[in-house]
Protein backbone atom coordinates (compact mmCIF):
# COMPACT_ATOMS: atom_id res chain seq x y z
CA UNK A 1 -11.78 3.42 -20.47
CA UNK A 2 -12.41 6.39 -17.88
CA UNK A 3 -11.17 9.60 -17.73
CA UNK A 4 -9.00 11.07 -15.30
CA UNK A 5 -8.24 7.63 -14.34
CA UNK A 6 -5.02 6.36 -14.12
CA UNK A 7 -4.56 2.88 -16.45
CA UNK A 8 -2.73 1.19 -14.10
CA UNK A 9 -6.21 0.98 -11.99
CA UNK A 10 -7.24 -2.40 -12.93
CA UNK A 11 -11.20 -2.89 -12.77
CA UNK A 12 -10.48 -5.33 -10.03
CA UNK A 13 -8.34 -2.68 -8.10
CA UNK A 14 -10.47 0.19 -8.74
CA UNK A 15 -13.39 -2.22 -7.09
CA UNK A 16 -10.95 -3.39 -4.02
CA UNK A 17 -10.21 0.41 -3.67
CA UNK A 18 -14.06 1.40 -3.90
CA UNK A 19 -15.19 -1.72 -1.75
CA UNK A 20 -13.06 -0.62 1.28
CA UNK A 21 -14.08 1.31 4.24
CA UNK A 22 -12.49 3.78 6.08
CA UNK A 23 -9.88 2.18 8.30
CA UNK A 24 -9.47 -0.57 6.03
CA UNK A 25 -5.47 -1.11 5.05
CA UNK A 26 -4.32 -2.16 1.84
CA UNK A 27 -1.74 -4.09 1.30
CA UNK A 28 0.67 -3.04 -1.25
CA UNK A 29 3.78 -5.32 -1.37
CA UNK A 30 6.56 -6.21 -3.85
CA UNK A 31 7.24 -9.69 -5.89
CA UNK A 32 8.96 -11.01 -2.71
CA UNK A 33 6.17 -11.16 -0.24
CA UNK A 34 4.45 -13.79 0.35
CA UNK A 35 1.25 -12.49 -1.02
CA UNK A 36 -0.59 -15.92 -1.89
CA UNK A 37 -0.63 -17.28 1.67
CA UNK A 38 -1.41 -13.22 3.21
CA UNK A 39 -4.13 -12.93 0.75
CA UNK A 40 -5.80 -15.95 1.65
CA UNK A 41 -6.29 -14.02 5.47
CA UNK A 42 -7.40 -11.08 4.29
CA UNK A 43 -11.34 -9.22 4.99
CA UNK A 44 -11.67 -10.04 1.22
CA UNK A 45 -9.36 -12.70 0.15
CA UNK A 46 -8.00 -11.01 -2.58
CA UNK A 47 -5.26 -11.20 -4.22
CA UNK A 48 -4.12 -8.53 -7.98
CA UNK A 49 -1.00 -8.97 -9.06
CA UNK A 50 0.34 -6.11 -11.54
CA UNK A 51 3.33 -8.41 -12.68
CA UNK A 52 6.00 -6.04 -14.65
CA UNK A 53 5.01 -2.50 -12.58
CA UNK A 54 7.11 -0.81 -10.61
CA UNK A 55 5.97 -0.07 -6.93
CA UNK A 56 6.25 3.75 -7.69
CA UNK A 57 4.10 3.72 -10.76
CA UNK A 58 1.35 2.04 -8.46
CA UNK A 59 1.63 3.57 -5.65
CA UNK A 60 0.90 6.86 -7.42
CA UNK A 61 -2.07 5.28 -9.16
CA UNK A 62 -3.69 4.54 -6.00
CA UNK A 63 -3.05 7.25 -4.22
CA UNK A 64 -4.63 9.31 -6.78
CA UNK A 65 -8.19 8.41 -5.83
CA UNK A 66 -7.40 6.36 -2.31
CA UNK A 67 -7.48 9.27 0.71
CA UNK A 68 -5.36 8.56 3.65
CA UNK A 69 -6.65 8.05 6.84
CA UNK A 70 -5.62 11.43 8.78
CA UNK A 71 -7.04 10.03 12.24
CA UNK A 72 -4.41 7.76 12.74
CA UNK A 73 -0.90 8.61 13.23
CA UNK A 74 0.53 6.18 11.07
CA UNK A 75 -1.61 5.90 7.85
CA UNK A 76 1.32 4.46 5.85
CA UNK A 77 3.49 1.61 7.37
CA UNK A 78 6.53 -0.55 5.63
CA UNK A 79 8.56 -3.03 6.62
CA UNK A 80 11.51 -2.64 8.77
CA UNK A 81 14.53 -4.10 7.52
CA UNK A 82 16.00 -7.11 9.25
CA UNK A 83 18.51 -5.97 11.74
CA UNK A 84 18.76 -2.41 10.87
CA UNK A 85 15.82 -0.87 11.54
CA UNK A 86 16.43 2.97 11.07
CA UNK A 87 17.73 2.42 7.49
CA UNK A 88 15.95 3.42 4.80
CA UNK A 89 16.20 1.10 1.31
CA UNK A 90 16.13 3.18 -1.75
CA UNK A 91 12.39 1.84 -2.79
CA UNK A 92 11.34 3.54 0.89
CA UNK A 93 12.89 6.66 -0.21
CA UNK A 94 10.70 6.84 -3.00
CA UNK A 95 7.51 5.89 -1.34
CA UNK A 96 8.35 8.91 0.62
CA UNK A 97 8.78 11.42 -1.70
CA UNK A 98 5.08 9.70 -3.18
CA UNK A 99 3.38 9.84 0.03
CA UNK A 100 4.61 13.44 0.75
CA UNK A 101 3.41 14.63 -2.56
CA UNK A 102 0.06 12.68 -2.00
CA UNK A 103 -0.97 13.66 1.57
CA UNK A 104 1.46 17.09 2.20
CA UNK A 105 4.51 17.62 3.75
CA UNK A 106 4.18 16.13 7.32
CA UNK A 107 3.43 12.58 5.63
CA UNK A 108 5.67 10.18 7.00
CA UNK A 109 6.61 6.25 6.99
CA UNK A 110 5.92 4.27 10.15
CA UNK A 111 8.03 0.88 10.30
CA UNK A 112 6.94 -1.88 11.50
CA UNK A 113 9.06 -5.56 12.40
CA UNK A 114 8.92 -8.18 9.72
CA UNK A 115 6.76 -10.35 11.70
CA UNK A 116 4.96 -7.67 12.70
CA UNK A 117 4.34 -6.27 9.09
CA UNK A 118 3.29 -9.58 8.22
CA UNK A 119 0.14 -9.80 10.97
CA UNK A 120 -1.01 -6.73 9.95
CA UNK A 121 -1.01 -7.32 6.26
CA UNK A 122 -3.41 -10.50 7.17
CA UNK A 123 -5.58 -7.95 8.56
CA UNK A 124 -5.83 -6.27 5.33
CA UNK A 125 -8.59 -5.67 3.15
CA UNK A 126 -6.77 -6.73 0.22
CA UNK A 127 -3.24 -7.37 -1.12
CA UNK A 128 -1.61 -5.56 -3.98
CA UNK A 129 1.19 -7.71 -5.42
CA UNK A 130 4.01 -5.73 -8.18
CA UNK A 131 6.26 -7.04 -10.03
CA UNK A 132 8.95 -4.57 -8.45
CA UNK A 133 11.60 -6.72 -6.84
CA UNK A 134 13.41 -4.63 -4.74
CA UNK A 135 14.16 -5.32 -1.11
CA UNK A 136 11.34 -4.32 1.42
CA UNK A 137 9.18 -2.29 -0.64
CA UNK A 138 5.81 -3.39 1.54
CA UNK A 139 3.93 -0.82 2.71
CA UNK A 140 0.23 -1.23 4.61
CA UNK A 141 -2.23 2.27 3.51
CA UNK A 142 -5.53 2.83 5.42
CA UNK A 143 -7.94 4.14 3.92
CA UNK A 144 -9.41 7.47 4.88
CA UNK A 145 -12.88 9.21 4.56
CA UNK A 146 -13.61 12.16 2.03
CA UNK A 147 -15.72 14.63 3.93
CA UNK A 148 -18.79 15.81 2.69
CA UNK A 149 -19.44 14.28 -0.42
């Protein structure tokens, strides 16, 4: 057990999040995705699932020790959905109100196609797999740097 560490940081996620580099993108995507076969493409192969958690719960969690890359206008990307592309599915919503309260105010959501989403999630470092169901809740975050440490 560590302090000041959320629980739902798994040793093997708190070692995914520690191995990657800035500009590295994890891959945090919901029981739908086809996270097995992404994985398998990834820089490390890797593949946690956190069966049971919602994609709130976890995206909080990693967010509280993963810094967002703020040289890159689009440090946080989700899937588009399918033939409506400006909508915004309830589980987006709340990744934005998460995102917001992580990296301030002018944090935002970039979409990206579902094919396109896809590619980029096999460029990954890692995938993240929860056990929240809901429709297009997969988002792609690149890691940052923390300045002088």
């Amino acid at each position: 057990m560590l302090k000041h560490i959320d629980p739902l940081l798994t040793p093997d996620l708190l070692w995914v999040l520690a191995a990657m580099g800035h500009g590295d993108d994890l891959a945090l995507v919901d029981a739908n995705f086809p996270a097995e076969a992404v994985a398998r493409a990834t820089s490390s192969g890797r593949l946690l699932r956190l069966p049971g958690l919602r994609m709130g719960a976890v995206a909080r969690a990693i967010l509280s020790v993963l810094p967002l890359d703020d040289f890159v206008p689009d440090p946080v990307r989700c899937m588009q959905v399918v033939g409506d592309p400006t909508s915004v599915p309830p589980v987006q919503q709340e990744m934005r109100d998460i995102i917001r309260h992580a990296a301030g105010p002018g944090a935002a959501l970039h979409g990206l196609e579902r094919f396109a989403f896809y590619e980029a999630s096999r460029q990954a470092f890692a995938v993240v797999q929860v056990g929240d169901a809901r429709s297009y809740g997969d988002f792609l975050f690149r890691k940052g740097a923390i300045a002088g440490l």
